[in-house]
C-alpha atoms as a PDB file:
ATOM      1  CA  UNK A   1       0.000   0.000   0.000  1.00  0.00           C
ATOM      2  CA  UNK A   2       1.395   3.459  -0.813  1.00  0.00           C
ATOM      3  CA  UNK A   3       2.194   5.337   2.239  1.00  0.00           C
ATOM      4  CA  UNK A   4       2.862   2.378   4.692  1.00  0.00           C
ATOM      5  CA  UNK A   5       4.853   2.460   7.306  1.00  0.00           C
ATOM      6  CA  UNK A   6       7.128   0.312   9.734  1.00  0.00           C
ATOM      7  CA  UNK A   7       6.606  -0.099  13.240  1.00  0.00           C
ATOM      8  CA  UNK A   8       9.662   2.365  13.470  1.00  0.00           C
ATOM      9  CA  UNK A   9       8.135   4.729  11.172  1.00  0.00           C
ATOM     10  CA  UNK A  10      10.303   3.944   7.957  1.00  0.00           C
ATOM     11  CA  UNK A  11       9.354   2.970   4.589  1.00  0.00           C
ATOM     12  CA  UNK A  12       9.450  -0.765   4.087  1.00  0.00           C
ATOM     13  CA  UNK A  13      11.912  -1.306   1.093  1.00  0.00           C
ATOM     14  CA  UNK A  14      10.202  -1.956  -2.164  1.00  0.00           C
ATOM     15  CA  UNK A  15       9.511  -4.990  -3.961  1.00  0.00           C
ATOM     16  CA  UNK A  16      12.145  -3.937  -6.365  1.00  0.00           C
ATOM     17  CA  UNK A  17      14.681  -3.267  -3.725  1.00  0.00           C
ATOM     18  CA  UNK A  18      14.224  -6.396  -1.604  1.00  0.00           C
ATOM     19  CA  UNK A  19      14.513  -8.302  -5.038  1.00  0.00           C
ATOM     20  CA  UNK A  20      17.637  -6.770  -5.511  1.00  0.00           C
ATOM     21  CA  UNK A  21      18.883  -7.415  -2.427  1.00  0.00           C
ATOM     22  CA  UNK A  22      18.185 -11.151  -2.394  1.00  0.00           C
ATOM     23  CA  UNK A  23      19.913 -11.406  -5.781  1.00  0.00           C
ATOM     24  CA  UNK A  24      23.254  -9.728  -4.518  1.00  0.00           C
ATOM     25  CA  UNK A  25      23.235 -12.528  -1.532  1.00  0.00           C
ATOM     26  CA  UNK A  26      23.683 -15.282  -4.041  1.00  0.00           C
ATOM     27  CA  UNK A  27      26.975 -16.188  -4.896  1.00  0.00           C
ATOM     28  CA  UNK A  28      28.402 -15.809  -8.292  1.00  0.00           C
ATOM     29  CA  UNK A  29      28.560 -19.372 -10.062  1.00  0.00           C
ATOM     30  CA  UNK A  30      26.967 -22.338  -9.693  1.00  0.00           C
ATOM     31  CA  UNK A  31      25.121 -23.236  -6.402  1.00  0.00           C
ATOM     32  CA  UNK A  32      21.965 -25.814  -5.267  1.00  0.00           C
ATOM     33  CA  UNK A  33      19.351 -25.067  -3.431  1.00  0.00           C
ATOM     34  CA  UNK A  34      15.790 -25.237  -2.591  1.00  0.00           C
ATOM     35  CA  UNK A  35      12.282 -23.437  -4.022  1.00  0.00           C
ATOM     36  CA  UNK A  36       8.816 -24.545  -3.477  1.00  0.00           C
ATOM     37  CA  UNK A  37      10.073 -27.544  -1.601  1.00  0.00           C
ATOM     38  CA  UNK A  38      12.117 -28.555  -5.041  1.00  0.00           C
ATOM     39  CA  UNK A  39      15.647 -28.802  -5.395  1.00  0.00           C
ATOM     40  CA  UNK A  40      17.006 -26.374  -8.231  1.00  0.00           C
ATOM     41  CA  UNK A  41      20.310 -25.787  -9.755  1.00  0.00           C
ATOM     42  CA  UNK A  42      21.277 -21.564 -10.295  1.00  0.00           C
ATOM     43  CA  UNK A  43      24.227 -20.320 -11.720  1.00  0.00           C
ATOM     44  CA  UNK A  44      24.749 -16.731 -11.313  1.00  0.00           C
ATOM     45  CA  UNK A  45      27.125 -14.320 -13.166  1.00  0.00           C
ATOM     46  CA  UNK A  46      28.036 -10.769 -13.143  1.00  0.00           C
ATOM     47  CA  UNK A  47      29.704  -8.729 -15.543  1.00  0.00           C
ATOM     48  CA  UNK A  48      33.082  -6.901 -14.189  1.00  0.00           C
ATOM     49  CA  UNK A  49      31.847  -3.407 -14.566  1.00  0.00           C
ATOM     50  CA  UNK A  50      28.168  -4.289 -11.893  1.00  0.00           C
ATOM     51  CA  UNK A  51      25.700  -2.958 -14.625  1.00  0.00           C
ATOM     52  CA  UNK A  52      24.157  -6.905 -15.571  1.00  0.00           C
ATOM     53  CA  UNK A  53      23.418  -9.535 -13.506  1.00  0.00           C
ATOM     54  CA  UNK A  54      22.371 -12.919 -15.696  1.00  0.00           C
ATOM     55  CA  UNK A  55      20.644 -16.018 -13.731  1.00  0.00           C
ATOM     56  CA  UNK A  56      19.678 -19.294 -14.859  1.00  0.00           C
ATOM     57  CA  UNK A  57      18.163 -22.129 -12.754  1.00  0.00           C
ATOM     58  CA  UNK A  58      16.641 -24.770 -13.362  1.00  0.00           C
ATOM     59  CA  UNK A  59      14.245 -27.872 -10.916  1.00  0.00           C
ATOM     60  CA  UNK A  60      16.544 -30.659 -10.572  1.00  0.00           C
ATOM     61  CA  UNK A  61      14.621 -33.993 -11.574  1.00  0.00           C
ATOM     62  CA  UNK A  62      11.645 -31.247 -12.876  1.00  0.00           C
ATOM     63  CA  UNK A  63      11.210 -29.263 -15.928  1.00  0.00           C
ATOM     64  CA  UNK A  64      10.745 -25.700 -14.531  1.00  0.00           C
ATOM     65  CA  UNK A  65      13.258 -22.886 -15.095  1.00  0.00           C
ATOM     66  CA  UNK A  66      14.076 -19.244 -14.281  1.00  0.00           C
ATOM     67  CA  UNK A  67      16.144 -17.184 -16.754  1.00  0.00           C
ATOM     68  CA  UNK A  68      16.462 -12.984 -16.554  1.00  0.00           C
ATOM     69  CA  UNK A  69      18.524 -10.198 -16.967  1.00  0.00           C
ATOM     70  CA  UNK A  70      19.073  -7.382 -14.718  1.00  0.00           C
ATOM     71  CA  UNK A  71      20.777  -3.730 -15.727  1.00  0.00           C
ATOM     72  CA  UNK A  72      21.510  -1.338 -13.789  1.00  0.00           C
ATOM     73  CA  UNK A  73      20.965   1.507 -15.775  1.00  0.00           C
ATOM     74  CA  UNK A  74      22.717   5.117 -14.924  1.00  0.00           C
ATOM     75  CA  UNK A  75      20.005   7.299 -13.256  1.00  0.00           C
ATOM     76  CA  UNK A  76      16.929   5.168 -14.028  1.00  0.00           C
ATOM     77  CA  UNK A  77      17.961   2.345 -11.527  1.00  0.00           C
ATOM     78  CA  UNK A  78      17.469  -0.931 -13.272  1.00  0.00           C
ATOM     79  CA  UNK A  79      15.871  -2.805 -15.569  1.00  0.00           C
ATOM     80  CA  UNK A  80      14.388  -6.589 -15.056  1.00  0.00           C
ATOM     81  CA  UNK A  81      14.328  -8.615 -18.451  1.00  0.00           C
ATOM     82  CA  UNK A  82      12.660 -12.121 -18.019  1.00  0.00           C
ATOM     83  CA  UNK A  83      13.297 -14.413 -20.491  1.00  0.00           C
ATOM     84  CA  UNK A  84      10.127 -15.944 -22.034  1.00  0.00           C
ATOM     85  CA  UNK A  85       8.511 -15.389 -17.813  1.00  0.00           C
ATOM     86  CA  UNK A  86       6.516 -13.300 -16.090  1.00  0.00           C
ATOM     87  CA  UNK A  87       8.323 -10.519 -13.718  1.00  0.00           C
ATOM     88  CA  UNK A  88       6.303 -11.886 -11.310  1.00  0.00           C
ATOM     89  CA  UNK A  89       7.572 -15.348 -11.390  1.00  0.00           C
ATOM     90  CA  UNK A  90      11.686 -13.884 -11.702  1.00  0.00           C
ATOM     91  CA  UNK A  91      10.996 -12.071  -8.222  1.00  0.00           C
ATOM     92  CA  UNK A  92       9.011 -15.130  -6.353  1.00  0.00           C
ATOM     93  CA  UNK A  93      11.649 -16.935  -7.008  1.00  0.00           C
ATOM     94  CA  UNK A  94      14.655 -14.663  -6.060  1.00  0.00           C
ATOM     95  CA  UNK A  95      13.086 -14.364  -2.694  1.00  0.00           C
ATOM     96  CA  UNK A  96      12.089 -17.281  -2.506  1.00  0.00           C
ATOM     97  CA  UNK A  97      15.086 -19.392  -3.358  1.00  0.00           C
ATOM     98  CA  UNK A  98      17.015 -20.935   0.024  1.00  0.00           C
ATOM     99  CA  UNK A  99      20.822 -22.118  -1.235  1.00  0.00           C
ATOM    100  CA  UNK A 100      22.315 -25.019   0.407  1.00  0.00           C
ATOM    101  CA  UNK A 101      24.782 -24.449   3.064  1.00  0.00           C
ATOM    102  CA  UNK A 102      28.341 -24.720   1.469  1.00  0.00           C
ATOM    103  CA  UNK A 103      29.283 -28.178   2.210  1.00  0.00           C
ATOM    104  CA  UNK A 104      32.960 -27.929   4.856  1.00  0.00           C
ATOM    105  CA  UNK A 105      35.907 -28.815   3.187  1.00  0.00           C
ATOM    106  CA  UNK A 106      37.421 -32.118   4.276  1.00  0.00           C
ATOM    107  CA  UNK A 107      40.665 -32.761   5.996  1.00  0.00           C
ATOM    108  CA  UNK A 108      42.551 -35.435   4.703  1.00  0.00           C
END
């Protein structure tokens, strides 16, 4: 709702913004992880300058994917292409998406 407001009397971040933020918590490469109670493979990459961020994944053992592009784009903010996907469905599953816990290196 427009005008909300925190129990602190802030803003709550946008939609946008907490996309965003989820996206720049996952780790560059390839990881696993877990949406909608589904394992899924993501592999992240970012270009060297910051301005695109591409993601891929895909269910493991399913047939579901998420693909998009996001620019950041001088003075506008940024841009979310979906590839052949609603908006909608790139952000559920940004924020939704749980990565596995990095598996501890063994000791040999």
């Amino acid at each position: 709702m427009p005008g909300t407001m925190t129990a602190e009397g802030k803003k709550p971040p946008s939609i946008q913004a907490t996309f965003e933020d989820a996206l720049a918590k996952l780790p560059d490469g390839y990881v696993d992880g877990y949406f909608g109670n589904r394992s899924w493979g993501v592999t992240v990459k970012r270009s060297g300058d910051g301005k695109r961020t591409w993601l891929y994944g895909e269910e493991l053992g399913g047939t579901d994917i998420v693909s998009f592009n996001l620019y950041r784009l001088a003075g506008r903010g940024s841009a979310l292409n979906p590839c052949e996907m609603s908006s909608a469905k790139v952000i559920e599953f940004v924020l939704g998406f749980e990565p596995r816990p990095a598996k501890a290196a063994s000791r040999s």
